[in-house]
Protein backbone atom coordinates (compact mmCIF):
# COMPACT_ATOMS: atom_id res chain seq x y z
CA UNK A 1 -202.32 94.63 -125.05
CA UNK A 2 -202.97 94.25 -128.65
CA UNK A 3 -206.46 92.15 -129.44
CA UNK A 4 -207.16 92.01 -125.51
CA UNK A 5 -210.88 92.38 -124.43
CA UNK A 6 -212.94 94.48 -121.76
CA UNK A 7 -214.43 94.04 -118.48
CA UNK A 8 -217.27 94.38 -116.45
CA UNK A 9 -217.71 95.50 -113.22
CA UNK A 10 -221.37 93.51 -112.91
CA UNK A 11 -220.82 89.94 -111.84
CA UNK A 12 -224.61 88.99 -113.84
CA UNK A 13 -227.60 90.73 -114.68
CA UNK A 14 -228.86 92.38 -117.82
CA UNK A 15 -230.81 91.11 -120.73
CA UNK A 16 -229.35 88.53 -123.05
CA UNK A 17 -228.51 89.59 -126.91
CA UNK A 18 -231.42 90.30 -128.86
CA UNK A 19 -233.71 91.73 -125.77
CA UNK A 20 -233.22 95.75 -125.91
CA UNK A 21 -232.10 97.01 -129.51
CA UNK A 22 -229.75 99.12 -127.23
CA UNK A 23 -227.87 96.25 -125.83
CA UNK A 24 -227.89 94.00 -128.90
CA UNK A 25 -225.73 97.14 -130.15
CA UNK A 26 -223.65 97.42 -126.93
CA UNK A 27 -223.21 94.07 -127.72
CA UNK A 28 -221.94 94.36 -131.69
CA UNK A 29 -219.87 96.88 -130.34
CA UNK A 30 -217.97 94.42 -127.51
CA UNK A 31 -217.23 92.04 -130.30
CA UNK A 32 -216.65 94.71 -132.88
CA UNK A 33 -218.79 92.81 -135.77
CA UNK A 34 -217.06 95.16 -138.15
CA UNK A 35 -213.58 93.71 -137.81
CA UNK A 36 -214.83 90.64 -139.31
CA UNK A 37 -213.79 92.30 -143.03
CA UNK A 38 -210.38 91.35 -141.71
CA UNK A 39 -210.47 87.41 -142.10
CA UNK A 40 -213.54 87.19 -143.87
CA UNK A 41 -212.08 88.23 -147.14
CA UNK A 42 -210.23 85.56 -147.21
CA UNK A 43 -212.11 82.77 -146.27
CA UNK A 44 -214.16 84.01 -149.96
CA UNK A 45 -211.00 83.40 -151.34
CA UNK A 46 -210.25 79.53 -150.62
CA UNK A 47 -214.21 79.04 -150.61
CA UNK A 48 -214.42 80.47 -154.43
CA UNK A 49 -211.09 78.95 -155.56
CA UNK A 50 -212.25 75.85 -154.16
CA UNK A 51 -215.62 75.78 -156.18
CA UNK A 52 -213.63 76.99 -159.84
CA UNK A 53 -211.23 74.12 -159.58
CA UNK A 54 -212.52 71.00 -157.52
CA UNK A 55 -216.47 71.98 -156.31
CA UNK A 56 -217.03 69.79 -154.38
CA UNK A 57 -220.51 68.30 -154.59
CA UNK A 58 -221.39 70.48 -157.51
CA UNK A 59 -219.37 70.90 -160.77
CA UNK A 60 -216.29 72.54 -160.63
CA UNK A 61 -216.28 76.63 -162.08
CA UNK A 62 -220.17 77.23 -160.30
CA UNK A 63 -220.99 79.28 -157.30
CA UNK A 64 -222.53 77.04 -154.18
CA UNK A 65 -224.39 80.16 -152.89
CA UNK A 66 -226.30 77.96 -149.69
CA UNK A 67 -222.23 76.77 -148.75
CA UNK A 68 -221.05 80.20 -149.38
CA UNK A 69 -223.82 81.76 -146.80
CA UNK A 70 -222.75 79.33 -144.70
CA UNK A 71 -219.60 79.98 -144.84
CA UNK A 72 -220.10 83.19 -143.71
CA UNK A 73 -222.42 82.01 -140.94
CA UNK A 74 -219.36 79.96 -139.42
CA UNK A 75 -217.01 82.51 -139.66
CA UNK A 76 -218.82 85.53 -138.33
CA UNK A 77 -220.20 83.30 -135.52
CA UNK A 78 -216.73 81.46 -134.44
CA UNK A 79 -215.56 85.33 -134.48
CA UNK A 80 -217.94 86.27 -132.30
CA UNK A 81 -217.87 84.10 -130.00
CA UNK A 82 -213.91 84.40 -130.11
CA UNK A 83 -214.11 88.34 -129.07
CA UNK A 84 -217.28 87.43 -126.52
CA UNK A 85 -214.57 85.32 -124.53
CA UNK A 86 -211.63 87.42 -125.20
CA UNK A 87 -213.31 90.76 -123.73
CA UNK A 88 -214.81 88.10 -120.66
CA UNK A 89 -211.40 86.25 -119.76
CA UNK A 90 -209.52 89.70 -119.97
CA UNK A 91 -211.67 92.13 -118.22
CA UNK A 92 -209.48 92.43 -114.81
CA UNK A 93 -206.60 93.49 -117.46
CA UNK A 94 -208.43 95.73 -119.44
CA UNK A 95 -210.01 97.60 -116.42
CA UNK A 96 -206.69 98.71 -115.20
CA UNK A 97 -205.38 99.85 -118.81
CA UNK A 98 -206.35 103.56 -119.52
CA UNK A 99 -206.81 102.56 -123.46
CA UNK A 100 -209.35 99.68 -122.81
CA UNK A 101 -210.94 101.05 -119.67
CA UNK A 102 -213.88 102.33 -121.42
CA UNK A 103 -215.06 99.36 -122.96
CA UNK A 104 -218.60 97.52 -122.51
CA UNK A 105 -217.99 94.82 -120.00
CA UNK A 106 -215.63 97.94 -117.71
CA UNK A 107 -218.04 100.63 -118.22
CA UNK A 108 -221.24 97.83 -117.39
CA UNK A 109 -222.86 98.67 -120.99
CA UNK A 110 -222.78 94.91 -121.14
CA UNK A 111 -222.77 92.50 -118.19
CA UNK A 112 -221.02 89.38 -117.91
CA UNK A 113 -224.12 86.97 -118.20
CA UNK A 114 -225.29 88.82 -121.24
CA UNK A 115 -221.49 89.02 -123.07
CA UNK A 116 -221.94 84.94 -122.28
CA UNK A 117 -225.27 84.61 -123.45
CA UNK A 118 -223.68 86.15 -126.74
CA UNK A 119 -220.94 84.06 -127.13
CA UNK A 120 -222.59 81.16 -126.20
CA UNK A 121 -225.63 81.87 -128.94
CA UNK A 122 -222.42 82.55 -131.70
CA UNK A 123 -220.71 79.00 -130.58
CA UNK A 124 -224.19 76.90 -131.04
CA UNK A 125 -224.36 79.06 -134.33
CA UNK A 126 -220.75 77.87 -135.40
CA UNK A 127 -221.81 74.71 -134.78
CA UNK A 128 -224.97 74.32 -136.31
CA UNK A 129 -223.21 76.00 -139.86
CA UNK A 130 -220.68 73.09 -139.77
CA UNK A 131 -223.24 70.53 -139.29
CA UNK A 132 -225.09 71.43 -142.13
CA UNK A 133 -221.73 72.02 -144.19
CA UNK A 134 -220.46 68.50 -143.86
CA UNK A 135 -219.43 65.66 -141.63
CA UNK A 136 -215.79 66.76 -141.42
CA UNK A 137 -216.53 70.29 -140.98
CA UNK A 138 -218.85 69.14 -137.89
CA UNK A 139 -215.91 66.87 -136.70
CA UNK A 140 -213.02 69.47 -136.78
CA UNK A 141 -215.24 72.25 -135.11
CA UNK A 142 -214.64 72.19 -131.46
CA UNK A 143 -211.01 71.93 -133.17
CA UNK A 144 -211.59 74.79 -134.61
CA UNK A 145 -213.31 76.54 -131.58
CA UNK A 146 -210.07 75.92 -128.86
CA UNK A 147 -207.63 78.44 -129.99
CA UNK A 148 -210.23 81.06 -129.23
CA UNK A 149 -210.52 80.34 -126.33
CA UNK A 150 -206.68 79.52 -125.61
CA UNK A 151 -205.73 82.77 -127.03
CA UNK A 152 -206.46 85.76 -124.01
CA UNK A 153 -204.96 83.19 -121.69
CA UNK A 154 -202.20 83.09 -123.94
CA UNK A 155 -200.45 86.52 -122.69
CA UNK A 156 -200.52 85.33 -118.89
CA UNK A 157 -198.14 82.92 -119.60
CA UNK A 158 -196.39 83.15 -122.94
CA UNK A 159 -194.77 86.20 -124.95
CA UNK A 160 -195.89 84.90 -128.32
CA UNK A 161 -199.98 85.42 -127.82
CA UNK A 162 -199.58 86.83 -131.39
CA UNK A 163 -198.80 83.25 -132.43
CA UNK A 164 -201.85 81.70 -131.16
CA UNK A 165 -204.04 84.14 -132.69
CA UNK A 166 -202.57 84.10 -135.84
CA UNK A 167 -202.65 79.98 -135.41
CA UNK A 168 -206.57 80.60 -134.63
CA UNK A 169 -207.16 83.02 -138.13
CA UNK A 170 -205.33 80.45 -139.78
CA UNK A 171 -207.94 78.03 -139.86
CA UNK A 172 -210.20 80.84 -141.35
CA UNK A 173 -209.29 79.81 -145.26
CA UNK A 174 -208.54 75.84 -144.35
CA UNK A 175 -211.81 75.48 -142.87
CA UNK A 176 -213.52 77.40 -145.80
CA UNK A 177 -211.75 74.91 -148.32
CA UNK A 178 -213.03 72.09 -146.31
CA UNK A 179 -216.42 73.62 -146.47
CA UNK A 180 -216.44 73.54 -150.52
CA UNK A 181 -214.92 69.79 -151.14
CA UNK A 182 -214.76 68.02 -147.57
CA UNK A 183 -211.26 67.26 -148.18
CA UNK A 184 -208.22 68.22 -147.14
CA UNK A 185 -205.86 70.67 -149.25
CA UNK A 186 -202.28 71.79 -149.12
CA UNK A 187 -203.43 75.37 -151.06
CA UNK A 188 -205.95 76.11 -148.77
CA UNK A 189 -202.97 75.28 -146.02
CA UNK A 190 -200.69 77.63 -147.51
CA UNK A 191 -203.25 80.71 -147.48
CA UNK A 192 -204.33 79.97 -143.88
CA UNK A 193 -200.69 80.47 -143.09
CA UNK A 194 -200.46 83.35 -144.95
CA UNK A 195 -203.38 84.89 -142.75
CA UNK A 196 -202.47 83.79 -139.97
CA UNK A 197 -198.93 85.32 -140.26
CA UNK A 198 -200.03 88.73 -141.31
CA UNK A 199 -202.61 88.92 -138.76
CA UNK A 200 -200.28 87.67 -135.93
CA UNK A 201 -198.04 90.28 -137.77
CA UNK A 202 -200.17 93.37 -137.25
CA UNK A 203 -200.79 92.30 -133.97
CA UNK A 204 -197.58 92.71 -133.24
CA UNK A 205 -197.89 96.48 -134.13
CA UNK A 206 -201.04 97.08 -132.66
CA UNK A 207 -199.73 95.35 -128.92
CA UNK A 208 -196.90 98.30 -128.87
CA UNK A 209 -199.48 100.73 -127.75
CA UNK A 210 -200.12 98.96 -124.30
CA UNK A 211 -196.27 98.29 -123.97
CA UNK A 212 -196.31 100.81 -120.17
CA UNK A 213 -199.78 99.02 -119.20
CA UNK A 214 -198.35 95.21 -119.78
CA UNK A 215 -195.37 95.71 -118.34
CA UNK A 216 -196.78 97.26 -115.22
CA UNK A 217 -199.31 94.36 -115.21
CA UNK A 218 -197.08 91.88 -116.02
CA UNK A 219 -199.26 90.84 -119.28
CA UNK A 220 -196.48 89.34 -121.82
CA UNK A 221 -196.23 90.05 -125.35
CA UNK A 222 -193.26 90.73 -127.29
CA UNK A 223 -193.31 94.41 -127.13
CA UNK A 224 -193.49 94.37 -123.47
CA UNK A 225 -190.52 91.56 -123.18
CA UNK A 226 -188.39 93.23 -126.51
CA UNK A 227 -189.45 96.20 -126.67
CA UNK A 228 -191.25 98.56 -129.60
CA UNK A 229 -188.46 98.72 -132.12
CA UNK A 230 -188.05 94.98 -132.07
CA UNK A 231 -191.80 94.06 -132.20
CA UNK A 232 -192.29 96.28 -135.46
CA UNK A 233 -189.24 94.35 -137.23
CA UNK A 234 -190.96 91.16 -136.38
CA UNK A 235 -194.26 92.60 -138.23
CA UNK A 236 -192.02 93.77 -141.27
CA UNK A 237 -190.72 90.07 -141.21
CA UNK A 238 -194.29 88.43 -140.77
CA UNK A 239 -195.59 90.66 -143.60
CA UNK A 240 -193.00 89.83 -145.90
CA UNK A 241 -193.39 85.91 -144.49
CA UNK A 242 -197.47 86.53 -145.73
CA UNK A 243 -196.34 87.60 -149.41
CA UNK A 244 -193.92 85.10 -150.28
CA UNK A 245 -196.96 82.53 -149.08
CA UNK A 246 -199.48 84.29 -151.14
CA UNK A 247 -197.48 84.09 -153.87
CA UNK A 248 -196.65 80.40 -153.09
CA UNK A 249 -200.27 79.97 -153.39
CA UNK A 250 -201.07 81.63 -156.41
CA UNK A 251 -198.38 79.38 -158.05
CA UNK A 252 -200.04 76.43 -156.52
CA UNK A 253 -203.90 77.47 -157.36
CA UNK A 254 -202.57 78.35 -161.42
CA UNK A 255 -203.94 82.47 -160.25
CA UNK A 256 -204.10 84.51 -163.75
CA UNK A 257 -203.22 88.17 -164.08
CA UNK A 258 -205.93 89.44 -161.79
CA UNK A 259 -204.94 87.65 -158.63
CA UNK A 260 -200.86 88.83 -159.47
CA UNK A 261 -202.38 92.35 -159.48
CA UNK A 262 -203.49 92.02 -155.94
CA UNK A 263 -200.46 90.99 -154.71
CA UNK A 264 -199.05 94.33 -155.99
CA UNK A 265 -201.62 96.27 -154.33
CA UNK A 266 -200.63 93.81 -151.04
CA UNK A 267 -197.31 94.82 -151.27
CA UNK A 268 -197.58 98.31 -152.05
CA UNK A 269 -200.32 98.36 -148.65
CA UNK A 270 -198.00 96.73 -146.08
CA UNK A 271 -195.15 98.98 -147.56
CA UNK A 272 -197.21 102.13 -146.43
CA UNK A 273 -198.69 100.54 -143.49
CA UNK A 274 -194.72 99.73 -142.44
CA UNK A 275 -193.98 103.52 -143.09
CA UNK A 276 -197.17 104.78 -140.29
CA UNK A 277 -195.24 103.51 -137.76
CA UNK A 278 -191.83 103.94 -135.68
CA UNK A 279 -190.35 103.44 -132.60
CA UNK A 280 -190.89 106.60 -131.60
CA UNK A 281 -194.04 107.37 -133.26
CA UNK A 282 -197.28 105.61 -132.89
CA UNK A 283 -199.79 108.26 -133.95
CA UNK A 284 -200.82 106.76 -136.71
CA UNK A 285 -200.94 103.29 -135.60
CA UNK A 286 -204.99 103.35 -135.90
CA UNK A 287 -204.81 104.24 -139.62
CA UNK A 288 -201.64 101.01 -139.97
CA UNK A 289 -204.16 98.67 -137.64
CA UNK A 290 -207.80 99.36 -139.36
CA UNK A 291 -207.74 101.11 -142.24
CA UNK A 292 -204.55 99.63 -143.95
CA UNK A 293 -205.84 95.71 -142.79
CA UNK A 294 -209.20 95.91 -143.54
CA UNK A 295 -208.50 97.33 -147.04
CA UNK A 296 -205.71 94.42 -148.00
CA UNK A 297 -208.39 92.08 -146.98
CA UNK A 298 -211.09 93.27 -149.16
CA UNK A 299 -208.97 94.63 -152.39
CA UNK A 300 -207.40 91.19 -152.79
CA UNK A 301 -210.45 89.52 -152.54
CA UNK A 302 -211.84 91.72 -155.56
CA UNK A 303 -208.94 90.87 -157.72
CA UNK A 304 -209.01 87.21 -156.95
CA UNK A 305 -212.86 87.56 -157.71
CA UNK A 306 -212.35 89.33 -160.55
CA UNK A 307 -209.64 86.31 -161.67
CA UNK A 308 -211.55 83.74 -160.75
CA UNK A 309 -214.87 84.68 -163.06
CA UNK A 310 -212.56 85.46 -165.84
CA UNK A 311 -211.31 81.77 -165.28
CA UNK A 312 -214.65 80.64 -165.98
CA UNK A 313 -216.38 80.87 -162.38
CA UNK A 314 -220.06 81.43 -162.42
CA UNK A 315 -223.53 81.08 -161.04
């Protein structure tokens, strides 16, 4: 189903991450580094918004490049380490799917004690960024850390895995805010809901691929309970759910012209990515899942970048 991980047919063995150069790739690829674009963009976004109007321990409108790099360590890490135990807790599923039975920890590219090594190296590097962020950072981590792991087990015995994973991207933006000022902040609350709606939302489309394989496991989701037509109304309705709150938090952030130009191109994307896929057509659900995603991700972050620096943030 949707975000579900690989197996492994080795119990142990192999080197850890960082021994061959071939495995440290094998590795990347398990955890598919490059889907961090999908959250990351928007963990910029409270980060920078947070340094133009409150920044924290420096003066409001400059750039904290040493929190921002951090920032980035923390979420690439927690990521990591989320997809490490996603492909390690689902492997028995994804062997018996034909879609995922080619991946690392199925095929043996990657063995089980390495793909733990890996996500045990990115957790100790999640931690160690929120140490050295501040104390409540450090605090909320293992906090932050649980719905990773909660989420694969989610589908064994809910249909609404979708929700926990978008509850675990949601903490993506709050935890960037909280990074900047060590405070608490109902804007930074309002975009984490916003990702974690749309990316619960476009898991939603991405699970109705596996719909045959879940149901003949018994892995639960809502297109394997509901059914495909149902499960692509829900992502319409979690889309539209994610632009009403990014509006709601451009009002409550004062966004200029910039950042309302985004949200057009927003709209416009999940109005074409809607339109790749039907009921009774799929085929295109790679370009609606990847290419449509990662490129609302990054465009709004330029416009809110560009709106931002024209609102006076600098180096």
């Amino acid at each position: 189903m949707s975000t579900s991980p690989a197996t492994d047919r080795q119990g142990g063995g192999g080197a850890a991450p960082g021994g061959r150069p071939g495995l440290v790739r094998s590795f990347l690829r398990l955890v598919m580094i490059e889907h961090s674009v999908f959250a990351l963009p928007f963990a910029y976004i409270a980060a920078l918004t947070a340094m133009q109007t409150e920044g924290g321990d420096r003066p409001a409108g400059r750039i904290d490049w040493w929190t921002l790099l951090l920032v980035t360590l923390a979420m690439v890490a927690l990521r990591t380490f989320a997809m490490a135990a996603n492909r390690i807790i689902d492997r028995e599923i994804d062997a018996r799917n034909p879609r995922t039975a080619g991946r690392e920890l199925v095929t043996g590219a990657v063995s089980v004690r390495t793909a733990w090594t890996g996500a045990l190296i990115a957790l100790a590097a999640f931690f160690a960024a929120a140490a050295l962020l501040n104390p409540l950072c450090l605090v909320l981590s293992p906090a932050a850390a649980v719905p990773m792991v909660v989420y694969p087990y989610g589908k064994r015995f809910t249909t609404y895995p979708h929700a926990i994973l978008g509850l675990a991207q949601a903490i993506g933006p709050v935890g960037a805010w909280l990074a900047v000022t060590g405070a608490w902040s109902w804007p930074a609350v309002v975009l984490g809901l916003a990702v974690g709606i749309w990316i619960g939302g476009f898991d939603l489309i991405f699970a109705c691929q596996d719909v045959a394989a879940d149901r003949a496991q018994g892995v639960r989701s809502v297109p394997a309970r509901f059914g495909i037509a149902p499960a692509l109304y829900g992502a319409r309705v979690c889309h539209g759910l994610t632009l009403a709150l990014l509006v709601w938090f451009a009002l409550l952030t004062e966004a200029g012209g910039f950042f309302w130009a985004g949200l057009a191109v927003v709209a416009v994307s999940f109005g074409y990515e809607h339109s790749l896929v039907r009921p009774g057509d799929l085929s295109r659900l790679n370009r609606a899942f990847f290419t449509v995603n990662g490129f609302v991700g990054i465009s709004l972050f330029v416009f809110a970048l560009l709106d931002l620096t024209v609102r006076g943030l600098g180096v």
